[in-house]
Structures are given as structure tokens and as C-alpha cells.
N, C-alpha and C. Protein backbone atom coordinates (compact mmCIF):
# COMPACT_ATOMS: atom_id res chain seq x y z
N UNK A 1 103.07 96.09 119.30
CA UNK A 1 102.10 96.00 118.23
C UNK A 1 102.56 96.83 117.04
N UNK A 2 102.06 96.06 115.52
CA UNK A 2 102.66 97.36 114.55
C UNK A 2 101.63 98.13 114.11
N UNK A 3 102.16 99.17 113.99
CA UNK A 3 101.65 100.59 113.16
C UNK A 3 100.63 99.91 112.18
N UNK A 4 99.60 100.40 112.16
CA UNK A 4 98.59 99.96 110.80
C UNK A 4 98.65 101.22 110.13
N UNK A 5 98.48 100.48 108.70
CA UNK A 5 98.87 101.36 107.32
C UNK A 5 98.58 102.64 107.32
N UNK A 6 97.37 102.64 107.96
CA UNK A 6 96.32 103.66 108.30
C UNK A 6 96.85 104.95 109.21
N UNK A 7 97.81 104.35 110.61
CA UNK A 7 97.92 105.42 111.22
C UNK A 7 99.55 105.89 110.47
N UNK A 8 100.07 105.23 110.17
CA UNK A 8 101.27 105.41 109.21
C UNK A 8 101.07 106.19 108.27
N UNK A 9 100.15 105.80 107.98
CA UNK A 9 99.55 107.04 106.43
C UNK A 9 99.26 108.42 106.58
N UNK A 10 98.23 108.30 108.09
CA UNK A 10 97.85 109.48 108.59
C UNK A 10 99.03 110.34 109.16
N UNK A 11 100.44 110.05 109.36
CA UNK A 11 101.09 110.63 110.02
C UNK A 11 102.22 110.98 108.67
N UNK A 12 102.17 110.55 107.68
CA UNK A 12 102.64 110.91 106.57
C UNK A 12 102.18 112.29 106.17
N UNK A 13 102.71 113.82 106.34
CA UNK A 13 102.07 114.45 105.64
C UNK A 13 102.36 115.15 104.78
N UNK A 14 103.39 114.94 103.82
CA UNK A 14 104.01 115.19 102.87
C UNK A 14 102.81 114.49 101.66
N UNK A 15 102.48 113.16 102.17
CA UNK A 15 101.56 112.41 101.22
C UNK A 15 100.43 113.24 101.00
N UNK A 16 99.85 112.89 102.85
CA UNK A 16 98.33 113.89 102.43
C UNK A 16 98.58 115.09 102.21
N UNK A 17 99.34 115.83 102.26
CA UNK A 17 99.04 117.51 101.40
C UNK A 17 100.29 117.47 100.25
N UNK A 18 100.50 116.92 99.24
CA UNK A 18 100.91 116.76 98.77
C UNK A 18 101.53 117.92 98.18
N UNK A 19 103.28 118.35 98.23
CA UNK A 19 103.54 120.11 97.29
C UNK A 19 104.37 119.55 96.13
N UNK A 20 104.07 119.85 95.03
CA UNK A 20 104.63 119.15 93.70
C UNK A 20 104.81 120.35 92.59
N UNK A 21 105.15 121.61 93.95
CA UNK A 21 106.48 122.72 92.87
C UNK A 21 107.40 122.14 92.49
N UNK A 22 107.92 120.92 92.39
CA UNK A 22 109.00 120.57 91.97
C UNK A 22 108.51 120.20 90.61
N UNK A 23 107.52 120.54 89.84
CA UNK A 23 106.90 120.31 88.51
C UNK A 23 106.91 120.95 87.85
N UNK A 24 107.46 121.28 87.00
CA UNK A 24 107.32 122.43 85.91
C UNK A 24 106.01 122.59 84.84
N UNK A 25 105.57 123.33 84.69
CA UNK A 25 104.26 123.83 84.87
C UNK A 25 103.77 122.92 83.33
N UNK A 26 104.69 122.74 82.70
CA UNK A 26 104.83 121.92 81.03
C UNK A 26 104.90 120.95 81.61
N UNK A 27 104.61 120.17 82.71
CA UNK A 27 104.22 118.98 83.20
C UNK A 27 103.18 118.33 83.37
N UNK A 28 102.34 119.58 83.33
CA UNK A 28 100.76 119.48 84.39
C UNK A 28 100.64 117.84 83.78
N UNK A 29 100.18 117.57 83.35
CA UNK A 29 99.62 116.06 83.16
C UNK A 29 100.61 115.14 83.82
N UNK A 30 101.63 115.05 84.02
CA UNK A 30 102.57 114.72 85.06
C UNK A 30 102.02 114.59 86.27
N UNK A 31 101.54 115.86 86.14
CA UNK A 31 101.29 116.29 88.12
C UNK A 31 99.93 115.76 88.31
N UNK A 32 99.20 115.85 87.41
CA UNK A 32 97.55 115.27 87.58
C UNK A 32 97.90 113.46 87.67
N UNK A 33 98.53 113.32 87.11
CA UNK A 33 98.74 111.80 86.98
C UNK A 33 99.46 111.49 88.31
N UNK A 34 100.66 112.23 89.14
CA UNK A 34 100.79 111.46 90.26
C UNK A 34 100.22 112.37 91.23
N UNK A 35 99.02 112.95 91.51
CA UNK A 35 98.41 113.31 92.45
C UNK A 35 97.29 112.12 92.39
N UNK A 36 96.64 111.99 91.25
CA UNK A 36 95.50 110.82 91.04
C UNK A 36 96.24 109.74 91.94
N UNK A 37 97.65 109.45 91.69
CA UNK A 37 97.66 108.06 92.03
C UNK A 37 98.35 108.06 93.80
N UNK A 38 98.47 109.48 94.16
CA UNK A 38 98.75 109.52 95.31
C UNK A 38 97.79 109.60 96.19
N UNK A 39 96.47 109.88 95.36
CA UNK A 39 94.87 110.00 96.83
C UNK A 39 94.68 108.33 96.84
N UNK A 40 95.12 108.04 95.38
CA UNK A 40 94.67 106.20 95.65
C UNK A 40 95.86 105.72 96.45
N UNK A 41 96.37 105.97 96.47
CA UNK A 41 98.10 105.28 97.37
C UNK A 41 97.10 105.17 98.99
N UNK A 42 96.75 107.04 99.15
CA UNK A 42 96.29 107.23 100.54
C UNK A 42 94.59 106.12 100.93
N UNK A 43 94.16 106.17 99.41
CA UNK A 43 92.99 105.22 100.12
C UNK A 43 93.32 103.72 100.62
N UNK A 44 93.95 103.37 99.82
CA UNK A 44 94.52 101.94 99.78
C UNK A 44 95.53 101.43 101.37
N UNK A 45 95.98 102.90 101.78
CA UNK A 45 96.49 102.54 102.94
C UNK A 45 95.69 102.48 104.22
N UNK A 46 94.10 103.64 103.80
CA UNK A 46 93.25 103.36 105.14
C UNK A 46 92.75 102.40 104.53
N UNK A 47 92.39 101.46 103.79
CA UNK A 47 92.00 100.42 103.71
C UNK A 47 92.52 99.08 104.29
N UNK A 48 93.89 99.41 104.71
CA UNK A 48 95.09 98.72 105.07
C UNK A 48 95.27 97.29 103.83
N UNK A 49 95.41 97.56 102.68
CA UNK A 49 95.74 97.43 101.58
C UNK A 49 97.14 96.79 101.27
N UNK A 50 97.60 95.85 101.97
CA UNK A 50 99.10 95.56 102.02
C UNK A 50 100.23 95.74 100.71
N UNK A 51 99.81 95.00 100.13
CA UNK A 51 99.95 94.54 98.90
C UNK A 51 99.76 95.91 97.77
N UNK A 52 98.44 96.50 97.66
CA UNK A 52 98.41 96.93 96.87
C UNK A 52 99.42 98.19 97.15
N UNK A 53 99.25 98.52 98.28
CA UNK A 53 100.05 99.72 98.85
C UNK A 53 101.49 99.47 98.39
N UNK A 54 102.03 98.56 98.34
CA UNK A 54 103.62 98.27 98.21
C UNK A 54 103.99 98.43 96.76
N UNK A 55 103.04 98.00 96.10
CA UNK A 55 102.58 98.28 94.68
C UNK A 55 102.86 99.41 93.99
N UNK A 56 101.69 99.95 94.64
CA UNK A 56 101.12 101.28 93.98
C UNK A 56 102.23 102.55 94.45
N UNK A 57 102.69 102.43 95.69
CA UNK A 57 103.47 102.88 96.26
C UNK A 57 105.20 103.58 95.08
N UNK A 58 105.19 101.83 94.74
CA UNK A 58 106.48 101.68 93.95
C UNK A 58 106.02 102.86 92.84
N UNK A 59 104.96 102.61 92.34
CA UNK A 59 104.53 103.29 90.95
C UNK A 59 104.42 104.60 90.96
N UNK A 60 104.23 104.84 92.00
CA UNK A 60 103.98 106.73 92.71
C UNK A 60 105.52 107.12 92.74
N UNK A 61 106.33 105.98 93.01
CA UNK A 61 107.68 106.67 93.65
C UNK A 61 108.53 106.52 92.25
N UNK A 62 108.16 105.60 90.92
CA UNK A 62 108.48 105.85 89.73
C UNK A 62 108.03 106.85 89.30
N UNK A 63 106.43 107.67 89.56
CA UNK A 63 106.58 108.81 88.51
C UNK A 63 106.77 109.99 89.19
N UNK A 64 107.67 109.60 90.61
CA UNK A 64 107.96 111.43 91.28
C UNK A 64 109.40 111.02 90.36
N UNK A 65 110.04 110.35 90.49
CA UNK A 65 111.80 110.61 89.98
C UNK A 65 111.64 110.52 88.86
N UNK A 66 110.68 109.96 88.03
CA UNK A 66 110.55 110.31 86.27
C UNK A 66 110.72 111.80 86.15
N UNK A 67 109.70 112.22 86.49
CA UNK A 67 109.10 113.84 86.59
C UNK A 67 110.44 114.34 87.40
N UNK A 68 110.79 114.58 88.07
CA UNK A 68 111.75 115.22 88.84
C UNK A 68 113.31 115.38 87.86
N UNK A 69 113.67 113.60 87.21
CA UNK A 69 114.77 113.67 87.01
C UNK A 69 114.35 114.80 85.44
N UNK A 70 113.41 114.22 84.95
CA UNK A 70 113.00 114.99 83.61
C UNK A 70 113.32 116.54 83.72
N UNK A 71 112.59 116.69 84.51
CA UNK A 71 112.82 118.65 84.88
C UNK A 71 114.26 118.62 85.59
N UNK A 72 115.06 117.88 85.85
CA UNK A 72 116.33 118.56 86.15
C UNK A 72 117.21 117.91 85.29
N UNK A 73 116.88 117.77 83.75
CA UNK A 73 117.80 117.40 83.13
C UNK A 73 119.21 117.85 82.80
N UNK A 74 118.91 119.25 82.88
CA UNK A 74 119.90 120.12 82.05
C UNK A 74 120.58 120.57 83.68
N UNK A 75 120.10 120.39 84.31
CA UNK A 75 121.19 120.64 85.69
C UNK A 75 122.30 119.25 86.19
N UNK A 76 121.57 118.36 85.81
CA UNK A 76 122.55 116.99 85.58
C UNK A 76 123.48 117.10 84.69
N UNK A 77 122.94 117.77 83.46
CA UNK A 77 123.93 117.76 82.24
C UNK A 77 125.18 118.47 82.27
N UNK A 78 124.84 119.74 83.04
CA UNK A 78 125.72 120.80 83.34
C UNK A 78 126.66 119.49 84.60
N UNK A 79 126.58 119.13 85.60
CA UNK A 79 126.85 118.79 86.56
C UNK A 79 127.87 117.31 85.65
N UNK A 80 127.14 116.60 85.08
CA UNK A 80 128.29 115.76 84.20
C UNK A 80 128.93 116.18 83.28
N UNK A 81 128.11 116.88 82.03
CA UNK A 81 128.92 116.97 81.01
C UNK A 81 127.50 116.85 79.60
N UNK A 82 127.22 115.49 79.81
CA UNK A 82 126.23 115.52 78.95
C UNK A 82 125.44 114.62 79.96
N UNK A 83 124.01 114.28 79.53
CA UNK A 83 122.84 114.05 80.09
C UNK A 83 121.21 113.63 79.50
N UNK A 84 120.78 112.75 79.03
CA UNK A 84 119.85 113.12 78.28
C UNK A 84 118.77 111.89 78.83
N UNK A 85 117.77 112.73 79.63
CA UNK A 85 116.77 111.92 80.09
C UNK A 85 116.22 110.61 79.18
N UNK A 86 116.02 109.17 79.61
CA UNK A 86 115.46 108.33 79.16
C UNK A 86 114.00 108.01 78.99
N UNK A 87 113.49 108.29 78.81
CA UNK A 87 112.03 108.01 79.33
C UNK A 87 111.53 106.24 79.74
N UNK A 88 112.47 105.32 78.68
CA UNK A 88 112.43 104.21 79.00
C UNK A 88 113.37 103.43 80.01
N UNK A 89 113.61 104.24 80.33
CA UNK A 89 114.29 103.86 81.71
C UNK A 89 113.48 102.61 82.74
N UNK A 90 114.19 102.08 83.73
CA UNK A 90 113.06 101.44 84.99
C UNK A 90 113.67 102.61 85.90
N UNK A 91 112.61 101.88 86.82
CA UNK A 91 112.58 102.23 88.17
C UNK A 91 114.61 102.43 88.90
N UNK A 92 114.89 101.43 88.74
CA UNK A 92 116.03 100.87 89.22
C UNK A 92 116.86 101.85 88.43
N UNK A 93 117.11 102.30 87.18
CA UNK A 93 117.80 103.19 86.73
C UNK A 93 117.64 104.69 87.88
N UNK A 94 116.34 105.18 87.77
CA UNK A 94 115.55 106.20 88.02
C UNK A 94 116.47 106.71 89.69
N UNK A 95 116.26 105.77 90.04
CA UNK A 95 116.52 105.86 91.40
C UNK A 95 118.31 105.94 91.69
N UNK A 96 119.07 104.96 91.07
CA UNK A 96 120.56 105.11 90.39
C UNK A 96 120.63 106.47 90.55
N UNK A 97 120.41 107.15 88.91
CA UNK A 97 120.29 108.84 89.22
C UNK A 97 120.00 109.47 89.80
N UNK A 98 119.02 109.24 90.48
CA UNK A 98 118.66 110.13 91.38
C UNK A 98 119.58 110.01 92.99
N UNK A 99 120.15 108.79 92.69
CA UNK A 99 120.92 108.93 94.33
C UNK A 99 122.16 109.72 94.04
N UNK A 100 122.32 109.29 92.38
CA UNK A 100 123.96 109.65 92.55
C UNK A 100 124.25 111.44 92.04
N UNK A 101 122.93 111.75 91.61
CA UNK A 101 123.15 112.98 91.06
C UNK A 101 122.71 114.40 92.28
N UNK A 102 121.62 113.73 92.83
CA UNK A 102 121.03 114.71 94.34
C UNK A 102 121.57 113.94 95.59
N UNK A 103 122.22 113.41 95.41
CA UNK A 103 122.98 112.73 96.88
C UNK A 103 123.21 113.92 97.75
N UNK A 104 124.10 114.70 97.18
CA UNK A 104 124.31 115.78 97.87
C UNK A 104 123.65 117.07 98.34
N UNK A 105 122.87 117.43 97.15
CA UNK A 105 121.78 118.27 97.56
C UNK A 105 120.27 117.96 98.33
N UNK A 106 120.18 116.83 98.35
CA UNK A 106 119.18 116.31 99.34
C UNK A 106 119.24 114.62 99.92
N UNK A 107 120.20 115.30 100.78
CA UNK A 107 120.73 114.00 101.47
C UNK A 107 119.74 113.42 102.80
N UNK A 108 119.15 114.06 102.65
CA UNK A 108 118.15 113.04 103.97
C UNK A 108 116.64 112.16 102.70
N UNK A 109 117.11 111.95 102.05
CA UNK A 109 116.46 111.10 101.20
C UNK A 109 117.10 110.63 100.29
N UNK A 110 117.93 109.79 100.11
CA UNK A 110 118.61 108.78 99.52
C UNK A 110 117.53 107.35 99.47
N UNK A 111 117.40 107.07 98.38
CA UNK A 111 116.46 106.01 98.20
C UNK A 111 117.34 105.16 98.01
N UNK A 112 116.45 103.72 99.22
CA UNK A 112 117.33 102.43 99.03
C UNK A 112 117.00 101.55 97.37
N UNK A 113 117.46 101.10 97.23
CA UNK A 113 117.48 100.09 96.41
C UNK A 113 116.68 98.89 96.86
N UNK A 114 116.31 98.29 97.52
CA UNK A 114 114.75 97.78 98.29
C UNK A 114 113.71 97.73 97.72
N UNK A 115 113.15 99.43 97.06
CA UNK A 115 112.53 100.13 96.86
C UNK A 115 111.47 99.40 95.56
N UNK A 116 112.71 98.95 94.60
CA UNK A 116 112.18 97.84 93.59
C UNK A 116 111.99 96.29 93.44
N UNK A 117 112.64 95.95 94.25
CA UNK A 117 112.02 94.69 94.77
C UNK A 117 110.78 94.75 95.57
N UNK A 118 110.61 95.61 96.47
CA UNK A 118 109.17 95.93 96.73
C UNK A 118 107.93 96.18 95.64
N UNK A 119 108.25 97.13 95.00
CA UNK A 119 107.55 97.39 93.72
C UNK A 119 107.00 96.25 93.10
N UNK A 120 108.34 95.30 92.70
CA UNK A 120 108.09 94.23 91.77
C UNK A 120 107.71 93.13 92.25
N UNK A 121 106.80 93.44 93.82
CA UNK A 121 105.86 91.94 94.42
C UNK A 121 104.74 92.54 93.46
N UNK A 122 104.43 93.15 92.56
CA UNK A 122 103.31 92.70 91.24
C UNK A 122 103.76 91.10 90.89
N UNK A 123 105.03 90.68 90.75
CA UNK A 123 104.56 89.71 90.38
C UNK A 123 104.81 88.32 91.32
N UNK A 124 104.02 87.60 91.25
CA UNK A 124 103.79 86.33 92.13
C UNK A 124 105.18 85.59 92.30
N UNK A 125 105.83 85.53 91.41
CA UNK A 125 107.24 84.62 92.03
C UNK A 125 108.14 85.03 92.73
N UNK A 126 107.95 87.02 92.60
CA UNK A 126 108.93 87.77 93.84
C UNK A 126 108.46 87.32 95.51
N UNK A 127 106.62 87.53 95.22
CA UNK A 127 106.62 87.52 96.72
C UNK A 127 106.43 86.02 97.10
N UNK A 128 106.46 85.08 96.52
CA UNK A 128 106.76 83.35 96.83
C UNK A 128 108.40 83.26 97.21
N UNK A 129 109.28 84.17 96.62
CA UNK A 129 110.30 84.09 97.11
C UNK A 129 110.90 85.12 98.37
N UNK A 130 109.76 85.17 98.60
CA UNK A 130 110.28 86.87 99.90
C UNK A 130 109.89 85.91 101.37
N UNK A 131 109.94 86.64 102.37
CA UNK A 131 109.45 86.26 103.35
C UNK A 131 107.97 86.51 103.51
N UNK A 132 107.45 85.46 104.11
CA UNK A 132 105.62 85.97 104.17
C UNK A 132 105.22 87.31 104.35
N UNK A 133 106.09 87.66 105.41
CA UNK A 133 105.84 89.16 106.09
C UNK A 133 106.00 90.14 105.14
N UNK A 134 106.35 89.83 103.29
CA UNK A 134 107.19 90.91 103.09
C UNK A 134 106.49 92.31 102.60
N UNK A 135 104.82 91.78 102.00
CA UNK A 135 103.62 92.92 101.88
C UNK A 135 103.13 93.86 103.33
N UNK A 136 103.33 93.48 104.24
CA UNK A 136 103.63 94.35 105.58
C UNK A 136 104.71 95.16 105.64
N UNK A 137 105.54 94.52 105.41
CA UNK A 137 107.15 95.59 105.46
C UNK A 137 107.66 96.61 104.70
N UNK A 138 107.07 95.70 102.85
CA UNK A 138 106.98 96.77 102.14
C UNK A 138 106.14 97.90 102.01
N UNK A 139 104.84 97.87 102.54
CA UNK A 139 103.83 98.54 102.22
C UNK A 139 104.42 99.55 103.05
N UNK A 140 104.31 99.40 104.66
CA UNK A 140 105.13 100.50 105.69
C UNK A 140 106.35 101.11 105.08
N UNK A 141 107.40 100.67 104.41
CA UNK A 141 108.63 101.22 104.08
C UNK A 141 108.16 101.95 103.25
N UNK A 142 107.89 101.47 102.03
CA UNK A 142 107.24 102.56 100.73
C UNK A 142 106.47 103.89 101.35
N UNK A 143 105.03 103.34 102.03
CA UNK A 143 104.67 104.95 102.75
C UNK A 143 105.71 105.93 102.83
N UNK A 144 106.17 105.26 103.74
CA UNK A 144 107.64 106.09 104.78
C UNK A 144 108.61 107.16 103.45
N UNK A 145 108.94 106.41 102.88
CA UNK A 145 109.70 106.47 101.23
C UNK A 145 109.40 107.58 100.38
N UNK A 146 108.00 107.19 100.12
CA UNK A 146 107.26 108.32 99.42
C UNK A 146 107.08 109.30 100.35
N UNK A 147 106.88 109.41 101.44
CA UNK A 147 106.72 110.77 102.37
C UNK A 147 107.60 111.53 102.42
N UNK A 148 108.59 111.23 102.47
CA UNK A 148 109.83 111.31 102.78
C UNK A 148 110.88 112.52 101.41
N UNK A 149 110.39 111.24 100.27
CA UNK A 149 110.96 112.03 98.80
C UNK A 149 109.99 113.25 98.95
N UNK A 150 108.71 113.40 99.11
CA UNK A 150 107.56 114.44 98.74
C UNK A 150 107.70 115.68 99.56
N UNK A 151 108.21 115.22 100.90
CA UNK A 151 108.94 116.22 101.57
C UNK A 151 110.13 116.84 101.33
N UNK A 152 111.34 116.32 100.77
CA UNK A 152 111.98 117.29 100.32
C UNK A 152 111.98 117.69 99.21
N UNK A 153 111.32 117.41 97.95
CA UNK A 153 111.23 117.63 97.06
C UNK A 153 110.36 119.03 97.12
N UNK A 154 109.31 118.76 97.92
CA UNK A 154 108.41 120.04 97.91
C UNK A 154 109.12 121.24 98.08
N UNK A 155 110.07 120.93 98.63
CA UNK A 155 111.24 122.42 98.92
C UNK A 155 111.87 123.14 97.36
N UNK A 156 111.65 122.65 96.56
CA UNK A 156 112.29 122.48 95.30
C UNK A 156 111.15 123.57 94.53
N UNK A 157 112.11 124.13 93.94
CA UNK A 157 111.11 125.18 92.46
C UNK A 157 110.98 124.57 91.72
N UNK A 158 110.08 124.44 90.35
CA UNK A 158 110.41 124.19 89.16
C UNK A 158 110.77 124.54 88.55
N UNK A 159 112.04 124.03 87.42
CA UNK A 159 112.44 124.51 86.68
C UNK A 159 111.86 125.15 85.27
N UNK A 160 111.86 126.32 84.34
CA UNK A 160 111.21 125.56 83.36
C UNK A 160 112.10 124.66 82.37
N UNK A 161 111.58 123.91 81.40
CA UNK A 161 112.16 123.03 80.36
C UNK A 161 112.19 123.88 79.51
N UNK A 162 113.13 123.01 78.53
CA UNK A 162 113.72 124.42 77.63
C UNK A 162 113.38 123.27 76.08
């Protein structure tokens, strides 16, 4: 039998206690904005919410690596050379950087590339072209995903921005 969203969610607990020192304090509206959308992530999953969860999920896991890559700009920069956060970036960029720049420093979370095709069943012709199953699979993976980033990230100080 599979896991419902619900006990998946509940066993997530990086989600439900959410630590978002990895925010620099010139963020706060950052941090209010993905805590808001992380209690709705958690309702939507005891609701067992397939769909929206895979969704909303994606959107939670766009504004931890917005926020994250933002505050570690100048440690990327140092680490390449030059560096200069996008704000208009996607998702799919977001995640790019973030694999290729913290690969090494937090290697038990490497985000797949999946991640946005999940996201982007917002729109109707992704998930007509997915497998039926694919708002079940995504919704579970994303949980997993976001738990996962929130956990090691929480290990993380903030920097301040300069």
C-alpha cells in the first residue's frame, strides 16, 4: 500500500518545524513568505491534496534556493570569480546553481532536475502528457525534496548581505 501524503508529511520534520537560519535577517519578508507557504504546503498534504501539493511544493522549493542562492551570493562569487544573483531566473536555473555550486558542501541534497517538471503540472498539457499516476509521485517526491533541502539547510548560518 502507498504512504498517504499525510503520513509522509507527518514524518517530514524538517517541514513541520521548519529552521530558516539560513536567512539573513534583511530577508525577513523572504522568510515570512516561505514559512506562509510552507504551513499551506503542510495543510494541503493532510488534506491529501495531490496536485496541489506537487505544485505548491515546486513553489516552496523555488523560494528556499531563491533566498538561499541570494544570501550566498558573494560566496559563489568568491568561489567563481564573478557572480551576480538573477532574480529573474526560473526554477530550472535556481536549482543548476545550486547543484553545481553546493554540490560539495551539501551533498546529501542534490536536487534532481524532475523537480520542475513536477512543478510545471500547473499546467494542463504537462500532466496530459505525464503518466496518470504522475500527481501521486510528484506530490510524495516534492514532500521528500523539500524536507530534505530544509534539513540541511537549517544547519547553515546566515550570512549578512552586504
Amino acid at each position: 500500500m502507498t504512504a498517504t501524503l499525510k503520513s509522509i508529511c507527518d514524518q517530514c520534520t524538517s517541514l513541520n518545524n521548519p529552521r530558516l537560519d539560513f536567512i539573513p535577517v534583511e530577508l525577513a519578508r523572504h522568510r515570512d513568505m516561505i514559512l506562509r507557504d510552507i504551513r499551506e504546503l503542510v495543510a494541503a498534504a493532510s488534506a491529501e491534496l495531490e496536485k496541489t501539493v506537487a505544485i505548491l511544493a515546486g513553489s516552496v522549493l523555488e523560494g528556499i534556493l531563491y533566498t538561499f542562492i541570494k544570501s550566498q551570493e558573494n560566496y559563489i562569487a568568491e568561489r567563481r570569480g564573478v557572480f551576480v544573483f538573477d532574480p529573474n531566473h526560473s526554477l530550472q536555473n535556481y536549482v543548476s546553481i545550486f547543484n553545481k555550486w553546493f554540490r560539495d558542501v551539501l551533498p546529501n541534497v542534490v536536487i534532481p532536475d524532475i523537480v520542475v517538471d513536477y512543478r510545471d503540472l500547473v499546467h494542463i498539457n504537462r500532466e496530459l502528457n505525464s503518466a496518470p499516476e504522475v500527481c501521486t509521485s510528484a506530490s510524495r517526491d516534492m514532500l521528500r525534496i523539500v524536507d530534505a533541502l530544509l534539513g540541511e539547510l537549517g544547519q547553515f548560518a546566515a550570512p549578512a548581505i552586504k
